[in-house]
C-alpha atoms as a PDB file:
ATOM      1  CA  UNK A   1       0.000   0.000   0.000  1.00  0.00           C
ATOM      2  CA  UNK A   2       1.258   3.356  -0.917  1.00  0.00           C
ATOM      3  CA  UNK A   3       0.742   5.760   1.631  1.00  0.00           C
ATOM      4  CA  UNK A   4       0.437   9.334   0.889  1.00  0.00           C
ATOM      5  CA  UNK A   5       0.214  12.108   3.605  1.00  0.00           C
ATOM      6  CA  UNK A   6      -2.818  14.015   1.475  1.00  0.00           C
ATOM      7  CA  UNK A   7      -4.780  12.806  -1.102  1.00  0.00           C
ATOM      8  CA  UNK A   8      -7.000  14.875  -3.567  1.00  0.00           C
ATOM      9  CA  UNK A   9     -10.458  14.830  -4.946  1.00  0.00           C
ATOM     10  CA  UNK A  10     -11.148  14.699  -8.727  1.00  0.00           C
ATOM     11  CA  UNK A  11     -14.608  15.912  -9.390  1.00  0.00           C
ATOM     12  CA  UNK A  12     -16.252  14.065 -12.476  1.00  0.00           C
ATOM     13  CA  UNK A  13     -18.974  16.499 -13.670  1.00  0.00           C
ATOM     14  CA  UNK A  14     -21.098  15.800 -16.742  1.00  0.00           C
ATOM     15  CA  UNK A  15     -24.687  14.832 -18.142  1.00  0.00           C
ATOM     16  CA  UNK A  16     -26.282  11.727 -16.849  1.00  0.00           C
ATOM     17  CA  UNK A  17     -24.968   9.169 -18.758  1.00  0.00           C
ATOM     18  CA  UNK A  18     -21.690  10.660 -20.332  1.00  0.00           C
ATOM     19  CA  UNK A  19     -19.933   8.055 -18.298  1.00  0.00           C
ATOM     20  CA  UNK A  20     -18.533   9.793 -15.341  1.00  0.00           C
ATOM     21  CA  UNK A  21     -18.917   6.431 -12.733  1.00  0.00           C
ATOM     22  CA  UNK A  22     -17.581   4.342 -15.331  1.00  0.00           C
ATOM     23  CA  UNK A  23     -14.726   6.282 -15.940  1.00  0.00           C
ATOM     24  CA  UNK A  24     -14.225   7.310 -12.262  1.00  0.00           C
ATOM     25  CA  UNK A  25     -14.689   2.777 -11.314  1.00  0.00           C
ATOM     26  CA  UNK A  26     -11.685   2.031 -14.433  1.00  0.00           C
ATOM     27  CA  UNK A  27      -9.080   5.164 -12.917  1.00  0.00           C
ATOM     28  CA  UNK A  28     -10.000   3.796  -9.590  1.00  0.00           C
ATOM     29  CA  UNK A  29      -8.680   0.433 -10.404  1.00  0.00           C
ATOM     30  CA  UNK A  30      -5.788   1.532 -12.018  1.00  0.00           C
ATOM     31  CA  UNK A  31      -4.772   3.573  -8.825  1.00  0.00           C
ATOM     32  CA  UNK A  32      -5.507   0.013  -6.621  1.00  0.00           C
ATOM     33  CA  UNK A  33      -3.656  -1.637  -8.831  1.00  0.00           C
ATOM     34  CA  UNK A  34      -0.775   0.898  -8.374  1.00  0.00           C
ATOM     35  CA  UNK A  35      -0.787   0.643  -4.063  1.00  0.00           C
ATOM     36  CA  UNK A  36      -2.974   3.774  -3.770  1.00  0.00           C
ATOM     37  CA  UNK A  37      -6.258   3.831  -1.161  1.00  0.00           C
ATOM     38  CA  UNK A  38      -8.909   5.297  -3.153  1.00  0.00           C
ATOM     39  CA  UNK A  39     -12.693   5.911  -2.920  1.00  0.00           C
ATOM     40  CA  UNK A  40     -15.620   6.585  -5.403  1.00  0.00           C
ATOM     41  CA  UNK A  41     -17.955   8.545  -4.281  1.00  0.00           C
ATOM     42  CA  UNK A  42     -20.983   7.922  -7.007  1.00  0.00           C
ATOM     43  CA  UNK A  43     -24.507  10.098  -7.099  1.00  0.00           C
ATOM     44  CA  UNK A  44     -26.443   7.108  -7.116  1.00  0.00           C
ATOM     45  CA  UNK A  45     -24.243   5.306  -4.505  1.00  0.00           C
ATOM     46  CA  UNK A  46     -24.242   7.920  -2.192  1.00  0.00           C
ATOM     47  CA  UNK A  47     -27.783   9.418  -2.717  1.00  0.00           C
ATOM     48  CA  UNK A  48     -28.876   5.661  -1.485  1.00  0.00           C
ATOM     49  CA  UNK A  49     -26.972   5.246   1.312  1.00  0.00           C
ATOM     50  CA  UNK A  50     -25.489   8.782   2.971  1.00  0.00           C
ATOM     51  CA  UNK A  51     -28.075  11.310   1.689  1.00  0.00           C
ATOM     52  CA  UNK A  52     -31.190   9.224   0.748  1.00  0.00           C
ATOM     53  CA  UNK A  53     -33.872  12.065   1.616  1.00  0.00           C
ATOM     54  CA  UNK A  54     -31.942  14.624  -1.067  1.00  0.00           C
ATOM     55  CA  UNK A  55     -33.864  16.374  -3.958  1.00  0.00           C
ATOM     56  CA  UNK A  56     -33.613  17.785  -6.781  1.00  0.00           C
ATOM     57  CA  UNK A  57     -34.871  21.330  -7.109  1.00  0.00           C
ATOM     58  CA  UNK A  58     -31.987  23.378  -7.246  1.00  0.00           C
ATOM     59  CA  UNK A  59     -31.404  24.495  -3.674  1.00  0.00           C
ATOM     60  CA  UNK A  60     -31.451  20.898  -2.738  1.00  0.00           C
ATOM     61  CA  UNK A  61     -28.869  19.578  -5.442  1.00  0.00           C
ATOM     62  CA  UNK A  62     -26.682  22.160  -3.811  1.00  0.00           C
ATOM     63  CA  UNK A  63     -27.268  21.382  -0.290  1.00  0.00           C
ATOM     64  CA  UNK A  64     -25.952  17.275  -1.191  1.00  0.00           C
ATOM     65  CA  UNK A  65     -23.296  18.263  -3.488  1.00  0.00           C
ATOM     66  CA  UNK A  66     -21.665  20.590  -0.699  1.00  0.00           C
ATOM     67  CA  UNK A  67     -22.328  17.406   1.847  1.00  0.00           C
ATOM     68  CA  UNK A  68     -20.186  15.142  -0.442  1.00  0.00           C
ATOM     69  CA  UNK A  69     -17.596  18.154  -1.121  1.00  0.00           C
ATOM     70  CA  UNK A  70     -16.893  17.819   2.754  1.00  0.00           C
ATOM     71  CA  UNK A  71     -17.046  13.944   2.742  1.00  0.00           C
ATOM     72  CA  UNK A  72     -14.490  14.186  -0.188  1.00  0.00           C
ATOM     73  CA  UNK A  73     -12.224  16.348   1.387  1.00  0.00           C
ATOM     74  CA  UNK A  74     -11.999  14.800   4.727  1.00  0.00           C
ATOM     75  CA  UNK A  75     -11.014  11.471   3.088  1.00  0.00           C
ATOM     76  CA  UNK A  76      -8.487  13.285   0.741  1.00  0.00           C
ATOM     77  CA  UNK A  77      -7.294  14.787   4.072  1.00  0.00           C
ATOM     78  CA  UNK A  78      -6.297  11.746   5.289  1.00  0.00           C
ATOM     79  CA  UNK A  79      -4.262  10.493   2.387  1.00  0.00           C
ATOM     80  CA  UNK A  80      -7.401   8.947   0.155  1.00  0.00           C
ATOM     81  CA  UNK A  81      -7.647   9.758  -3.735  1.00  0.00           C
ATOM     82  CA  UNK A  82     -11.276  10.799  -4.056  1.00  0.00           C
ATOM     83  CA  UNK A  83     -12.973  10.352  -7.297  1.00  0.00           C
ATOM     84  CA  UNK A  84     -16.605  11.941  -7.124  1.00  0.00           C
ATOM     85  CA  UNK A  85     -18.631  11.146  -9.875  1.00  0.00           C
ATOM     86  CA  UNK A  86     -22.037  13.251  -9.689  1.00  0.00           C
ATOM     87  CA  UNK A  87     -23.654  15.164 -12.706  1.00  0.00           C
ATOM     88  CA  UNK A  88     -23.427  18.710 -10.463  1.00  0.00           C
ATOM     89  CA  UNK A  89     -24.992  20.401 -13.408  1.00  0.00           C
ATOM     90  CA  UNK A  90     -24.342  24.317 -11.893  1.00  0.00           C
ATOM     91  CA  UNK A  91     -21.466  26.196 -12.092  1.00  0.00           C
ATOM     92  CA  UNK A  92     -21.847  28.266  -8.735  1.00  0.00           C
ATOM     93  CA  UNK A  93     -22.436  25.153  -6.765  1.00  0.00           C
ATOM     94  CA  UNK A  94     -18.892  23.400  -8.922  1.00  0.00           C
ATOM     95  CA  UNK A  95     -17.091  26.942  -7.774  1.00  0.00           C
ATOM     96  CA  UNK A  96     -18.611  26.529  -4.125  1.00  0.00           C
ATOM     97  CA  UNK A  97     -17.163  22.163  -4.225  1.00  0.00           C
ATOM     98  CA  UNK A  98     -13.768  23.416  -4.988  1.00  0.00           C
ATOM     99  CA  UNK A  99     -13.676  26.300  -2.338  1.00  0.00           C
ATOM    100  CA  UNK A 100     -14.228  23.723   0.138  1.00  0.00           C
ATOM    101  CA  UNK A 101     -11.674  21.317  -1.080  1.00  0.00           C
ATOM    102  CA  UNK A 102      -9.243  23.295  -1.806  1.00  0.00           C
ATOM    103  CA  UNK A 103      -9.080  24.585   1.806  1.00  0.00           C
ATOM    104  CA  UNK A 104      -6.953  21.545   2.481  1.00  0.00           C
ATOM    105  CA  UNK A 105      -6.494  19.271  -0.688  1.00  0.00           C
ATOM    106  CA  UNK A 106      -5.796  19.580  -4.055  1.00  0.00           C
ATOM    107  CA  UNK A 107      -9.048  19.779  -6.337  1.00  0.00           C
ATOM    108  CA  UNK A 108      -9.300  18.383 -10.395  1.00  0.00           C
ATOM    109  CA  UNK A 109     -12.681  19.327 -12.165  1.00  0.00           C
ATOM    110  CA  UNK A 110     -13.032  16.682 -14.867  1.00  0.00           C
ATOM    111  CA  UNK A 111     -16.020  17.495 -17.644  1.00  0.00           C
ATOM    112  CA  UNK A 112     -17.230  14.069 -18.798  1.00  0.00           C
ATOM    113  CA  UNK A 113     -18.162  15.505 -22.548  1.00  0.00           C
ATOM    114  CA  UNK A 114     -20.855  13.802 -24.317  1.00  0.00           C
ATOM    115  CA  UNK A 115     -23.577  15.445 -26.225  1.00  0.00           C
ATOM    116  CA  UNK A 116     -27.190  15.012 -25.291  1.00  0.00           C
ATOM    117  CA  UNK A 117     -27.758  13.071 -27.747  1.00  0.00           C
ATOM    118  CA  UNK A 118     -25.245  10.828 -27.089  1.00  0.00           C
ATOM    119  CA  UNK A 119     -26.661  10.565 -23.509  1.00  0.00           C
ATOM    120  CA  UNK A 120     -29.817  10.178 -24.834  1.00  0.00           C
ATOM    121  CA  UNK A 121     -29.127   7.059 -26.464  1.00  0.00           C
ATOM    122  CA  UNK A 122     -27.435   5.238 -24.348  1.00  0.00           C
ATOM    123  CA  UNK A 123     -29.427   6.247 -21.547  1.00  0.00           C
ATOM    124  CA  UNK A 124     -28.122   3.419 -19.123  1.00  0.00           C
ATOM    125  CA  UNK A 125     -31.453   3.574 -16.178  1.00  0.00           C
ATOM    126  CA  UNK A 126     -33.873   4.656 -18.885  1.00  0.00           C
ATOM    127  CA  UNK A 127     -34.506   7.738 -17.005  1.00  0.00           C
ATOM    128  CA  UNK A 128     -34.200  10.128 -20.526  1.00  0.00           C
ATOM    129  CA  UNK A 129     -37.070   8.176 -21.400  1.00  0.00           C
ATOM    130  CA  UNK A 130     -38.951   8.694 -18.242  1.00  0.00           C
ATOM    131  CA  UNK A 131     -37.949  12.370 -18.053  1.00  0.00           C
ATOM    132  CA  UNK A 132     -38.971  12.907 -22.137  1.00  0.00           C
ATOM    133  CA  UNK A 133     -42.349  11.482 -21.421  1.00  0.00           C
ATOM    134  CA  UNK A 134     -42.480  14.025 -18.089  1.00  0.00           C
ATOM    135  CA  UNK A 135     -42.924  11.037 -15.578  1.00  0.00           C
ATOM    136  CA  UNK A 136     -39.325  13.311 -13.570  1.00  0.00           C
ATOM    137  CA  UNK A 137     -39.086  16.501 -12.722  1.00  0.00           C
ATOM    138  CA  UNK A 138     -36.090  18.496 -12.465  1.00  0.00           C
ATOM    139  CA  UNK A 139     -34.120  16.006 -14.850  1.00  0.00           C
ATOM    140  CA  UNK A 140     -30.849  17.953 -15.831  1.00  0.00           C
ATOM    141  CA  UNK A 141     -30.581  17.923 -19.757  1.00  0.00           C
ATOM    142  CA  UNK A 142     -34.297  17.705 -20.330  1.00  0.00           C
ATOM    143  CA  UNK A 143     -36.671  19.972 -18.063  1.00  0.00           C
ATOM    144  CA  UNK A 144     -33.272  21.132 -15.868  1.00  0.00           C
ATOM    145  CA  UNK A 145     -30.312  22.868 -17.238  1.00  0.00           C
ATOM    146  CA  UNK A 146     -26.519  21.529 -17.212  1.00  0.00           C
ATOM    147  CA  UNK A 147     -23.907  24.213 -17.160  1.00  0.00           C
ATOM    148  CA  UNK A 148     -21.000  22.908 -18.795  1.00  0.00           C
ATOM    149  CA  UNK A 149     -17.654  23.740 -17.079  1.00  0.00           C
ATOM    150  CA  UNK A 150     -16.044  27.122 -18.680  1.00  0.00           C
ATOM    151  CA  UNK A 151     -12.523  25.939 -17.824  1.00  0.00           C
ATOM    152  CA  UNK A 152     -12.451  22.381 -16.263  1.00  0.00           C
ATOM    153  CA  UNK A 153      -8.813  21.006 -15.418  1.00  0.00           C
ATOM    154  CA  UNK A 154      -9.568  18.585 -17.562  1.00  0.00           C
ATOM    155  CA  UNK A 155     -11.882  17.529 -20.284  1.00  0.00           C
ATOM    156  CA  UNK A 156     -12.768  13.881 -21.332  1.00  0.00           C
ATOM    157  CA  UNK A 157     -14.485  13.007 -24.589  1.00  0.00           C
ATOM    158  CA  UNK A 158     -16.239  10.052 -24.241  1.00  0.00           C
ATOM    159  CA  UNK A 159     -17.543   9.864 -27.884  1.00  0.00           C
ATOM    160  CA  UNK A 160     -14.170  10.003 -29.198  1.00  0.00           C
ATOM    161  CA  UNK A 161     -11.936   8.176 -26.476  1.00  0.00           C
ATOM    162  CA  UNK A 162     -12.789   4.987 -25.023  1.00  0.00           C
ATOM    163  CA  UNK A 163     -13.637   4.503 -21.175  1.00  0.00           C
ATOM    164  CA  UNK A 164      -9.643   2.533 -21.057  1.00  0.00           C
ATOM    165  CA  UNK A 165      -8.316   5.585 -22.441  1.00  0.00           C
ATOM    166  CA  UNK A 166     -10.404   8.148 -20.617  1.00  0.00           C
ATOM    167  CA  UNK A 167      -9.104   6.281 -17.535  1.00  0.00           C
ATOM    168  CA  UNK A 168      -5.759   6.342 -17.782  1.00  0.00           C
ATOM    169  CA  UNK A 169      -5.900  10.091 -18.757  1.00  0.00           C
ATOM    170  CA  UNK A 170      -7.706  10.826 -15.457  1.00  0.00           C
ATOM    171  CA  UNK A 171      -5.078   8.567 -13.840  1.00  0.00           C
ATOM    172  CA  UNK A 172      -2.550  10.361 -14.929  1.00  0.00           C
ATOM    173  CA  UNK A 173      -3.437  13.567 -14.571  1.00  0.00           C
ATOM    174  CA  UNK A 174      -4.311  12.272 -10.546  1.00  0.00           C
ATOM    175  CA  UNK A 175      -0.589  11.280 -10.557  1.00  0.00           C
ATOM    176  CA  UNK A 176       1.054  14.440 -11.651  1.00  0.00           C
ATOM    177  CA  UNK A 177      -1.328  16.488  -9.340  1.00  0.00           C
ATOM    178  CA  UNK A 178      -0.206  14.327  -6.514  1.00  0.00           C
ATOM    179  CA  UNK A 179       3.811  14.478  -7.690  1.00  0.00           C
ATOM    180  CA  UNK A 180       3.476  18.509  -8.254  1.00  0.00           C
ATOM    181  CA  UNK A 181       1.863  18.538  -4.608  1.00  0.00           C
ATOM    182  CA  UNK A 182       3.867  16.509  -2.490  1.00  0.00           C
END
Protein backbone atom coordinates (compact mmCIF):
# COMPACT_ATOMS: atom_id res chain seq x y z
CA UNK A 1 0.00 0.00 0.00
CA UNK A 2 1.26 3.36 -0.92
CA UNK A 3 0.74 5.76 1.63
CA UNK A 4 0.44 9.33 0.89
CA UNK A 5 0.21 12.11 3.61
CA UNK A 6 -2.82 14.02 1.47
CA UNK A 7 -4.78 12.81 -1.10
CA UNK A 8 -7.00 14.88 -3.57
CA UNK A 9 -10.46 14.83 -4.95
CA UNK A 10 -11.15 14.70 -8.73
CA UNK A 11 -14.61 15.91 -9.39
CA UNK A 12 -16.25 14.07 -12.48
CA UNK A 13 -18.97 16.50 -13.67
CA UNK A 14 -21.10 15.80 -16.74
CA UNK A 15 -24.69 14.83 -18.14
CA UNK A 16 -26.28 11.73 -16.85
CA UNK A 17 -24.97 9.17 -18.76
CA UNK A 18 -21.69 10.66 -20.33
CA UNK A 19 -19.93 8.06 -18.30
CA UNK A 20 -18.53 9.79 -15.34
CA UNK A 21 -18.92 6.43 -12.73
CA UNK A 22 -17.58 4.34 -15.33
CA UNK A 23 -14.73 6.28 -15.94
CA UNK A 24 -14.22 7.31 -12.26
CA UNK A 25 -14.69 2.78 -11.31
CA UNK A 26 -11.69 2.03 -14.43
CA UNK A 27 -9.08 5.16 -12.92
CA UNK A 28 -10.00 3.80 -9.59
CA UNK A 29 -8.68 0.43 -10.40
CA UNK A 30 -5.79 1.53 -12.02
CA UNK A 31 -4.77 3.57 -8.83
CA UNK A 32 -5.51 0.01 -6.62
CA UNK A 33 -3.66 -1.64 -8.83
CA UNK A 34 -0.78 0.90 -8.37
CA UNK A 35 -0.79 0.64 -4.06
CA UNK A 36 -2.97 3.77 -3.77
CA UNK A 37 -6.26 3.83 -1.16
CA UNK A 38 -8.91 5.30 -3.15
CA UNK A 39 -12.69 5.91 -2.92
CA UNK A 40 -15.62 6.58 -5.40
CA UNK A 41 -17.95 8.55 -4.28
CA UNK A 42 -20.98 7.92 -7.01
CA UNK A 43 -24.51 10.10 -7.10
CA UNK A 44 -26.44 7.11 -7.12
CA UNK A 45 -24.24 5.31 -4.50
CA UNK A 46 -24.24 7.92 -2.19
CA UNK A 47 -27.78 9.42 -2.72
CA UNK A 48 -28.88 5.66 -1.48
CA UNK A 49 -26.97 5.25 1.31
CA UNK A 50 -25.49 8.78 2.97
CA UNK A 51 -28.07 11.31 1.69
CA UNK A 52 -31.19 9.22 0.75
CA UNK A 53 -33.87 12.07 1.62
CA UNK A 54 -31.94 14.62 -1.07
CA UNK A 55 -33.86 16.37 -3.96
CA UNK A 56 -33.61 17.78 -6.78
CA UNK A 57 -34.87 21.33 -7.11
CA UNK A 58 -31.99 23.38 -7.25
CA UNK A 59 -31.40 24.49 -3.67
CA UNK A 60 -31.45 20.90 -2.74
CA UNK A 61 -28.87 19.58 -5.44
CA UNK A 62 -26.68 22.16 -3.81
CA UNK A 63 -27.27 21.38 -0.29
CA UNK A 64 -25.95 17.28 -1.19
CA UNK A 65 -23.30 18.26 -3.49
CA UNK A 66 -21.67 20.59 -0.70
CA UNK A 67 -22.33 17.41 1.85
CA UNK A 68 -20.19 15.14 -0.44
CA UNK A 69 -17.60 18.15 -1.12
CA UNK A 70 -16.89 17.82 2.75
CA UNK A 71 -17.05 13.94 2.74
CA UNK A 72 -14.49 14.19 -0.19
CA UNK A 73 -12.22 16.35 1.39
CA UNK A 74 -12.00 14.80 4.73
CA UNK A 75 -11.01 11.47 3.09
CA UNK A 76 -8.49 13.28 0.74
CA UNK A 77 -7.29 14.79 4.07
CA UNK A 78 -6.30 11.75 5.29
CA UNK A 79 -4.26 10.49 2.39
CA UNK A 80 -7.40 8.95 0.16
CA UNK A 81 -7.65 9.76 -3.74
CA UNK A 82 -11.28 10.80 -4.06
CA UNK A 83 -12.97 10.35 -7.30
CA UNK A 84 -16.60 11.94 -7.12
CA UNK A 85 -18.63 11.15 -9.88
CA UNK A 86 -22.04 13.25 -9.69
CA UNK A 87 -23.65 15.16 -12.71
CA UNK A 88 -23.43 18.71 -10.46
CA UNK A 89 -24.99 20.40 -13.41
CA UNK A 90 -24.34 24.32 -11.89
CA UNK A 91 -21.47 26.20 -12.09
CA UNK A 92 -21.85 28.27 -8.73
CA UNK A 93 -22.44 25.15 -6.76
CA UNK A 94 -18.89 23.40 -8.92
CA UNK A 95 -17.09 26.94 -7.77
CA UNK A 96 -18.61 26.53 -4.12
CA UNK A 97 -17.16 22.16 -4.22
CA UNK A 98 -13.77 23.42 -4.99
CA UNK A 99 -13.68 26.30 -2.34
CA UNK A 100 -14.23 23.72 0.14
CA UNK A 101 -11.67 21.32 -1.08
CA UNK A 102 -9.24 23.29 -1.81
CA UNK A 103 -9.08 24.58 1.81
CA UNK A 104 -6.95 21.54 2.48
CA UNK A 105 -6.49 19.27 -0.69
CA UNK A 106 -5.80 19.58 -4.05
CA UNK A 107 -9.05 19.78 -6.34
CA UNK A 108 -9.30 18.38 -10.39
CA UNK A 109 -12.68 19.33 -12.16
CA UNK A 110 -13.03 16.68 -14.87
CA UNK A 111 -16.02 17.49 -17.64
CA UNK A 112 -17.23 14.07 -18.80
CA UNK A 113 -18.16 15.51 -22.55
CA UNK A 114 -20.86 13.80 -24.32
CA UNK A 115 -23.58 15.45 -26.23
CA UNK A 116 -27.19 15.01 -25.29
CA UNK A 117 -27.76 13.07 -27.75
CA UNK A 118 -25.24 10.83 -27.09
CA UNK A 119 -26.66 10.56 -23.51
CA UNK A 120 -29.82 10.18 -24.83
CA UNK A 121 -29.13 7.06 -26.46
CA UNK A 122 -27.43 5.24 -24.35
CA UNK A 123 -29.43 6.25 -21.55
CA UNK A 124 -28.12 3.42 -19.12
CA UNK A 125 -31.45 3.57 -16.18
CA UNK A 126 -33.87 4.66 -18.88
CA UNK A 127 -34.51 7.74 -17.01
CA UNK A 128 -34.20 10.13 -20.53
CA UNK A 129 -37.07 8.18 -21.40
CA UNK A 130 -38.95 8.69 -18.24
CA UNK A 131 -37.95 12.37 -18.05
CA UNK A 132 -38.97 12.91 -22.14
CA UNK A 133 -42.35 11.48 -21.42
CA UNK A 134 -42.48 14.03 -18.09
CA UNK A 135 -42.92 11.04 -15.58
CA UNK A 136 -39.32 13.31 -13.57
CA UNK A 137 -39.09 16.50 -12.72
CA UNK A 138 -36.09 18.50 -12.47
CA UNK A 139 -34.12 16.01 -14.85
CA UNK A 140 -30.85 17.95 -15.83
CA UNK A 141 -30.58 17.92 -19.76
CA UNK A 142 -34.30 17.70 -20.33
CA UNK A 143 -36.67 19.97 -18.06
CA UNK A 144 -33.27 21.13 -15.87
CA UNK A 145 -30.31 22.87 -17.24
CA UNK A 146 -26.52 21.53 -17.21
CA UNK A 147 -23.91 24.21 -17.16
CA UNK A 148 -21.00 22.91 -18.80
CA UNK A 149 -17.65 23.74 -17.08
CA UNK A 150 -16.04 27.12 -18.68
CA UNK A 151 -12.52 25.94 -17.82
CA UNK A 152 -12.45 22.38 -16.26
CA UNK A 153 -8.81 21.01 -15.42
CA UNK A 154 -9.57 18.59 -17.56
CA UNK A 155 -11.88 17.53 -20.28
CA UNK A 156 -12.77 13.88 -21.33
CA UNK A 157 -14.48 13.01 -24.59
CA UNK A 158 -16.24 10.05 -24.24
CA UNK A 159 -17.54 9.86 -27.88
CA UNK A 160 -14.17 10.00 -29.20
CA UNK A 161 -11.94 8.18 -26.48
CA UNK A 162 -12.79 4.99 -25.02
CA UNK A 163 -13.64 4.50 -21.17
CA UNK A 164 -9.64 2.53 -21.06
CA UNK A 165 -8.32 5.58 -22.44
CA UNK A 166 -10.40 8.15 -20.62
CA UNK A 167 -9.10 6.28 -17.53
CA UNK A 168 -5.76 6.34 -17.78
CA UNK A 169 -5.90 10.09 -18.76
CA UNK A 170 -7.71 10.83 -15.46
CA UNK A 171 -5.08 8.57 -13.84
CA UNK A 172 -2.55 10.36 -14.93
CA UNK A 173 -3.44 13.57 -14.57
CA UNK A 174 -4.31 12.27 -10.55
CA UNK A 175 -0.59 11.28 -10.56
CA UNK A 176 1.05 14.44 -11.65
CA UNK A 177 -1.33 16.49 -9.34
CA UNK A 178 -0.21 14.33 -6.51
CA UNK A 179 3.81 14.48 -7.69
CA UNK A 180 3.48 18.51 -8.25
CA UNK A 181 1.86 18.54 -4.61
CA UNK A 182 3.87 16.51 -2.49
Amino acid sequence: MRCIERGLVAWLTGLPGSGKTTIAKAAAGILREMGYRVEVLDGDWVRRTINPDAGYTREERRRHLLRVAWIARLLARNGVIVICSFVSPYRSVRREIRRIIEEEVPFIEVYTKCPLEECIRRDPKGLYAKALRGEIKYFTGVSDPYEPPEDPDLELDTVGNTVEENAKTLTNMILDKLDENS
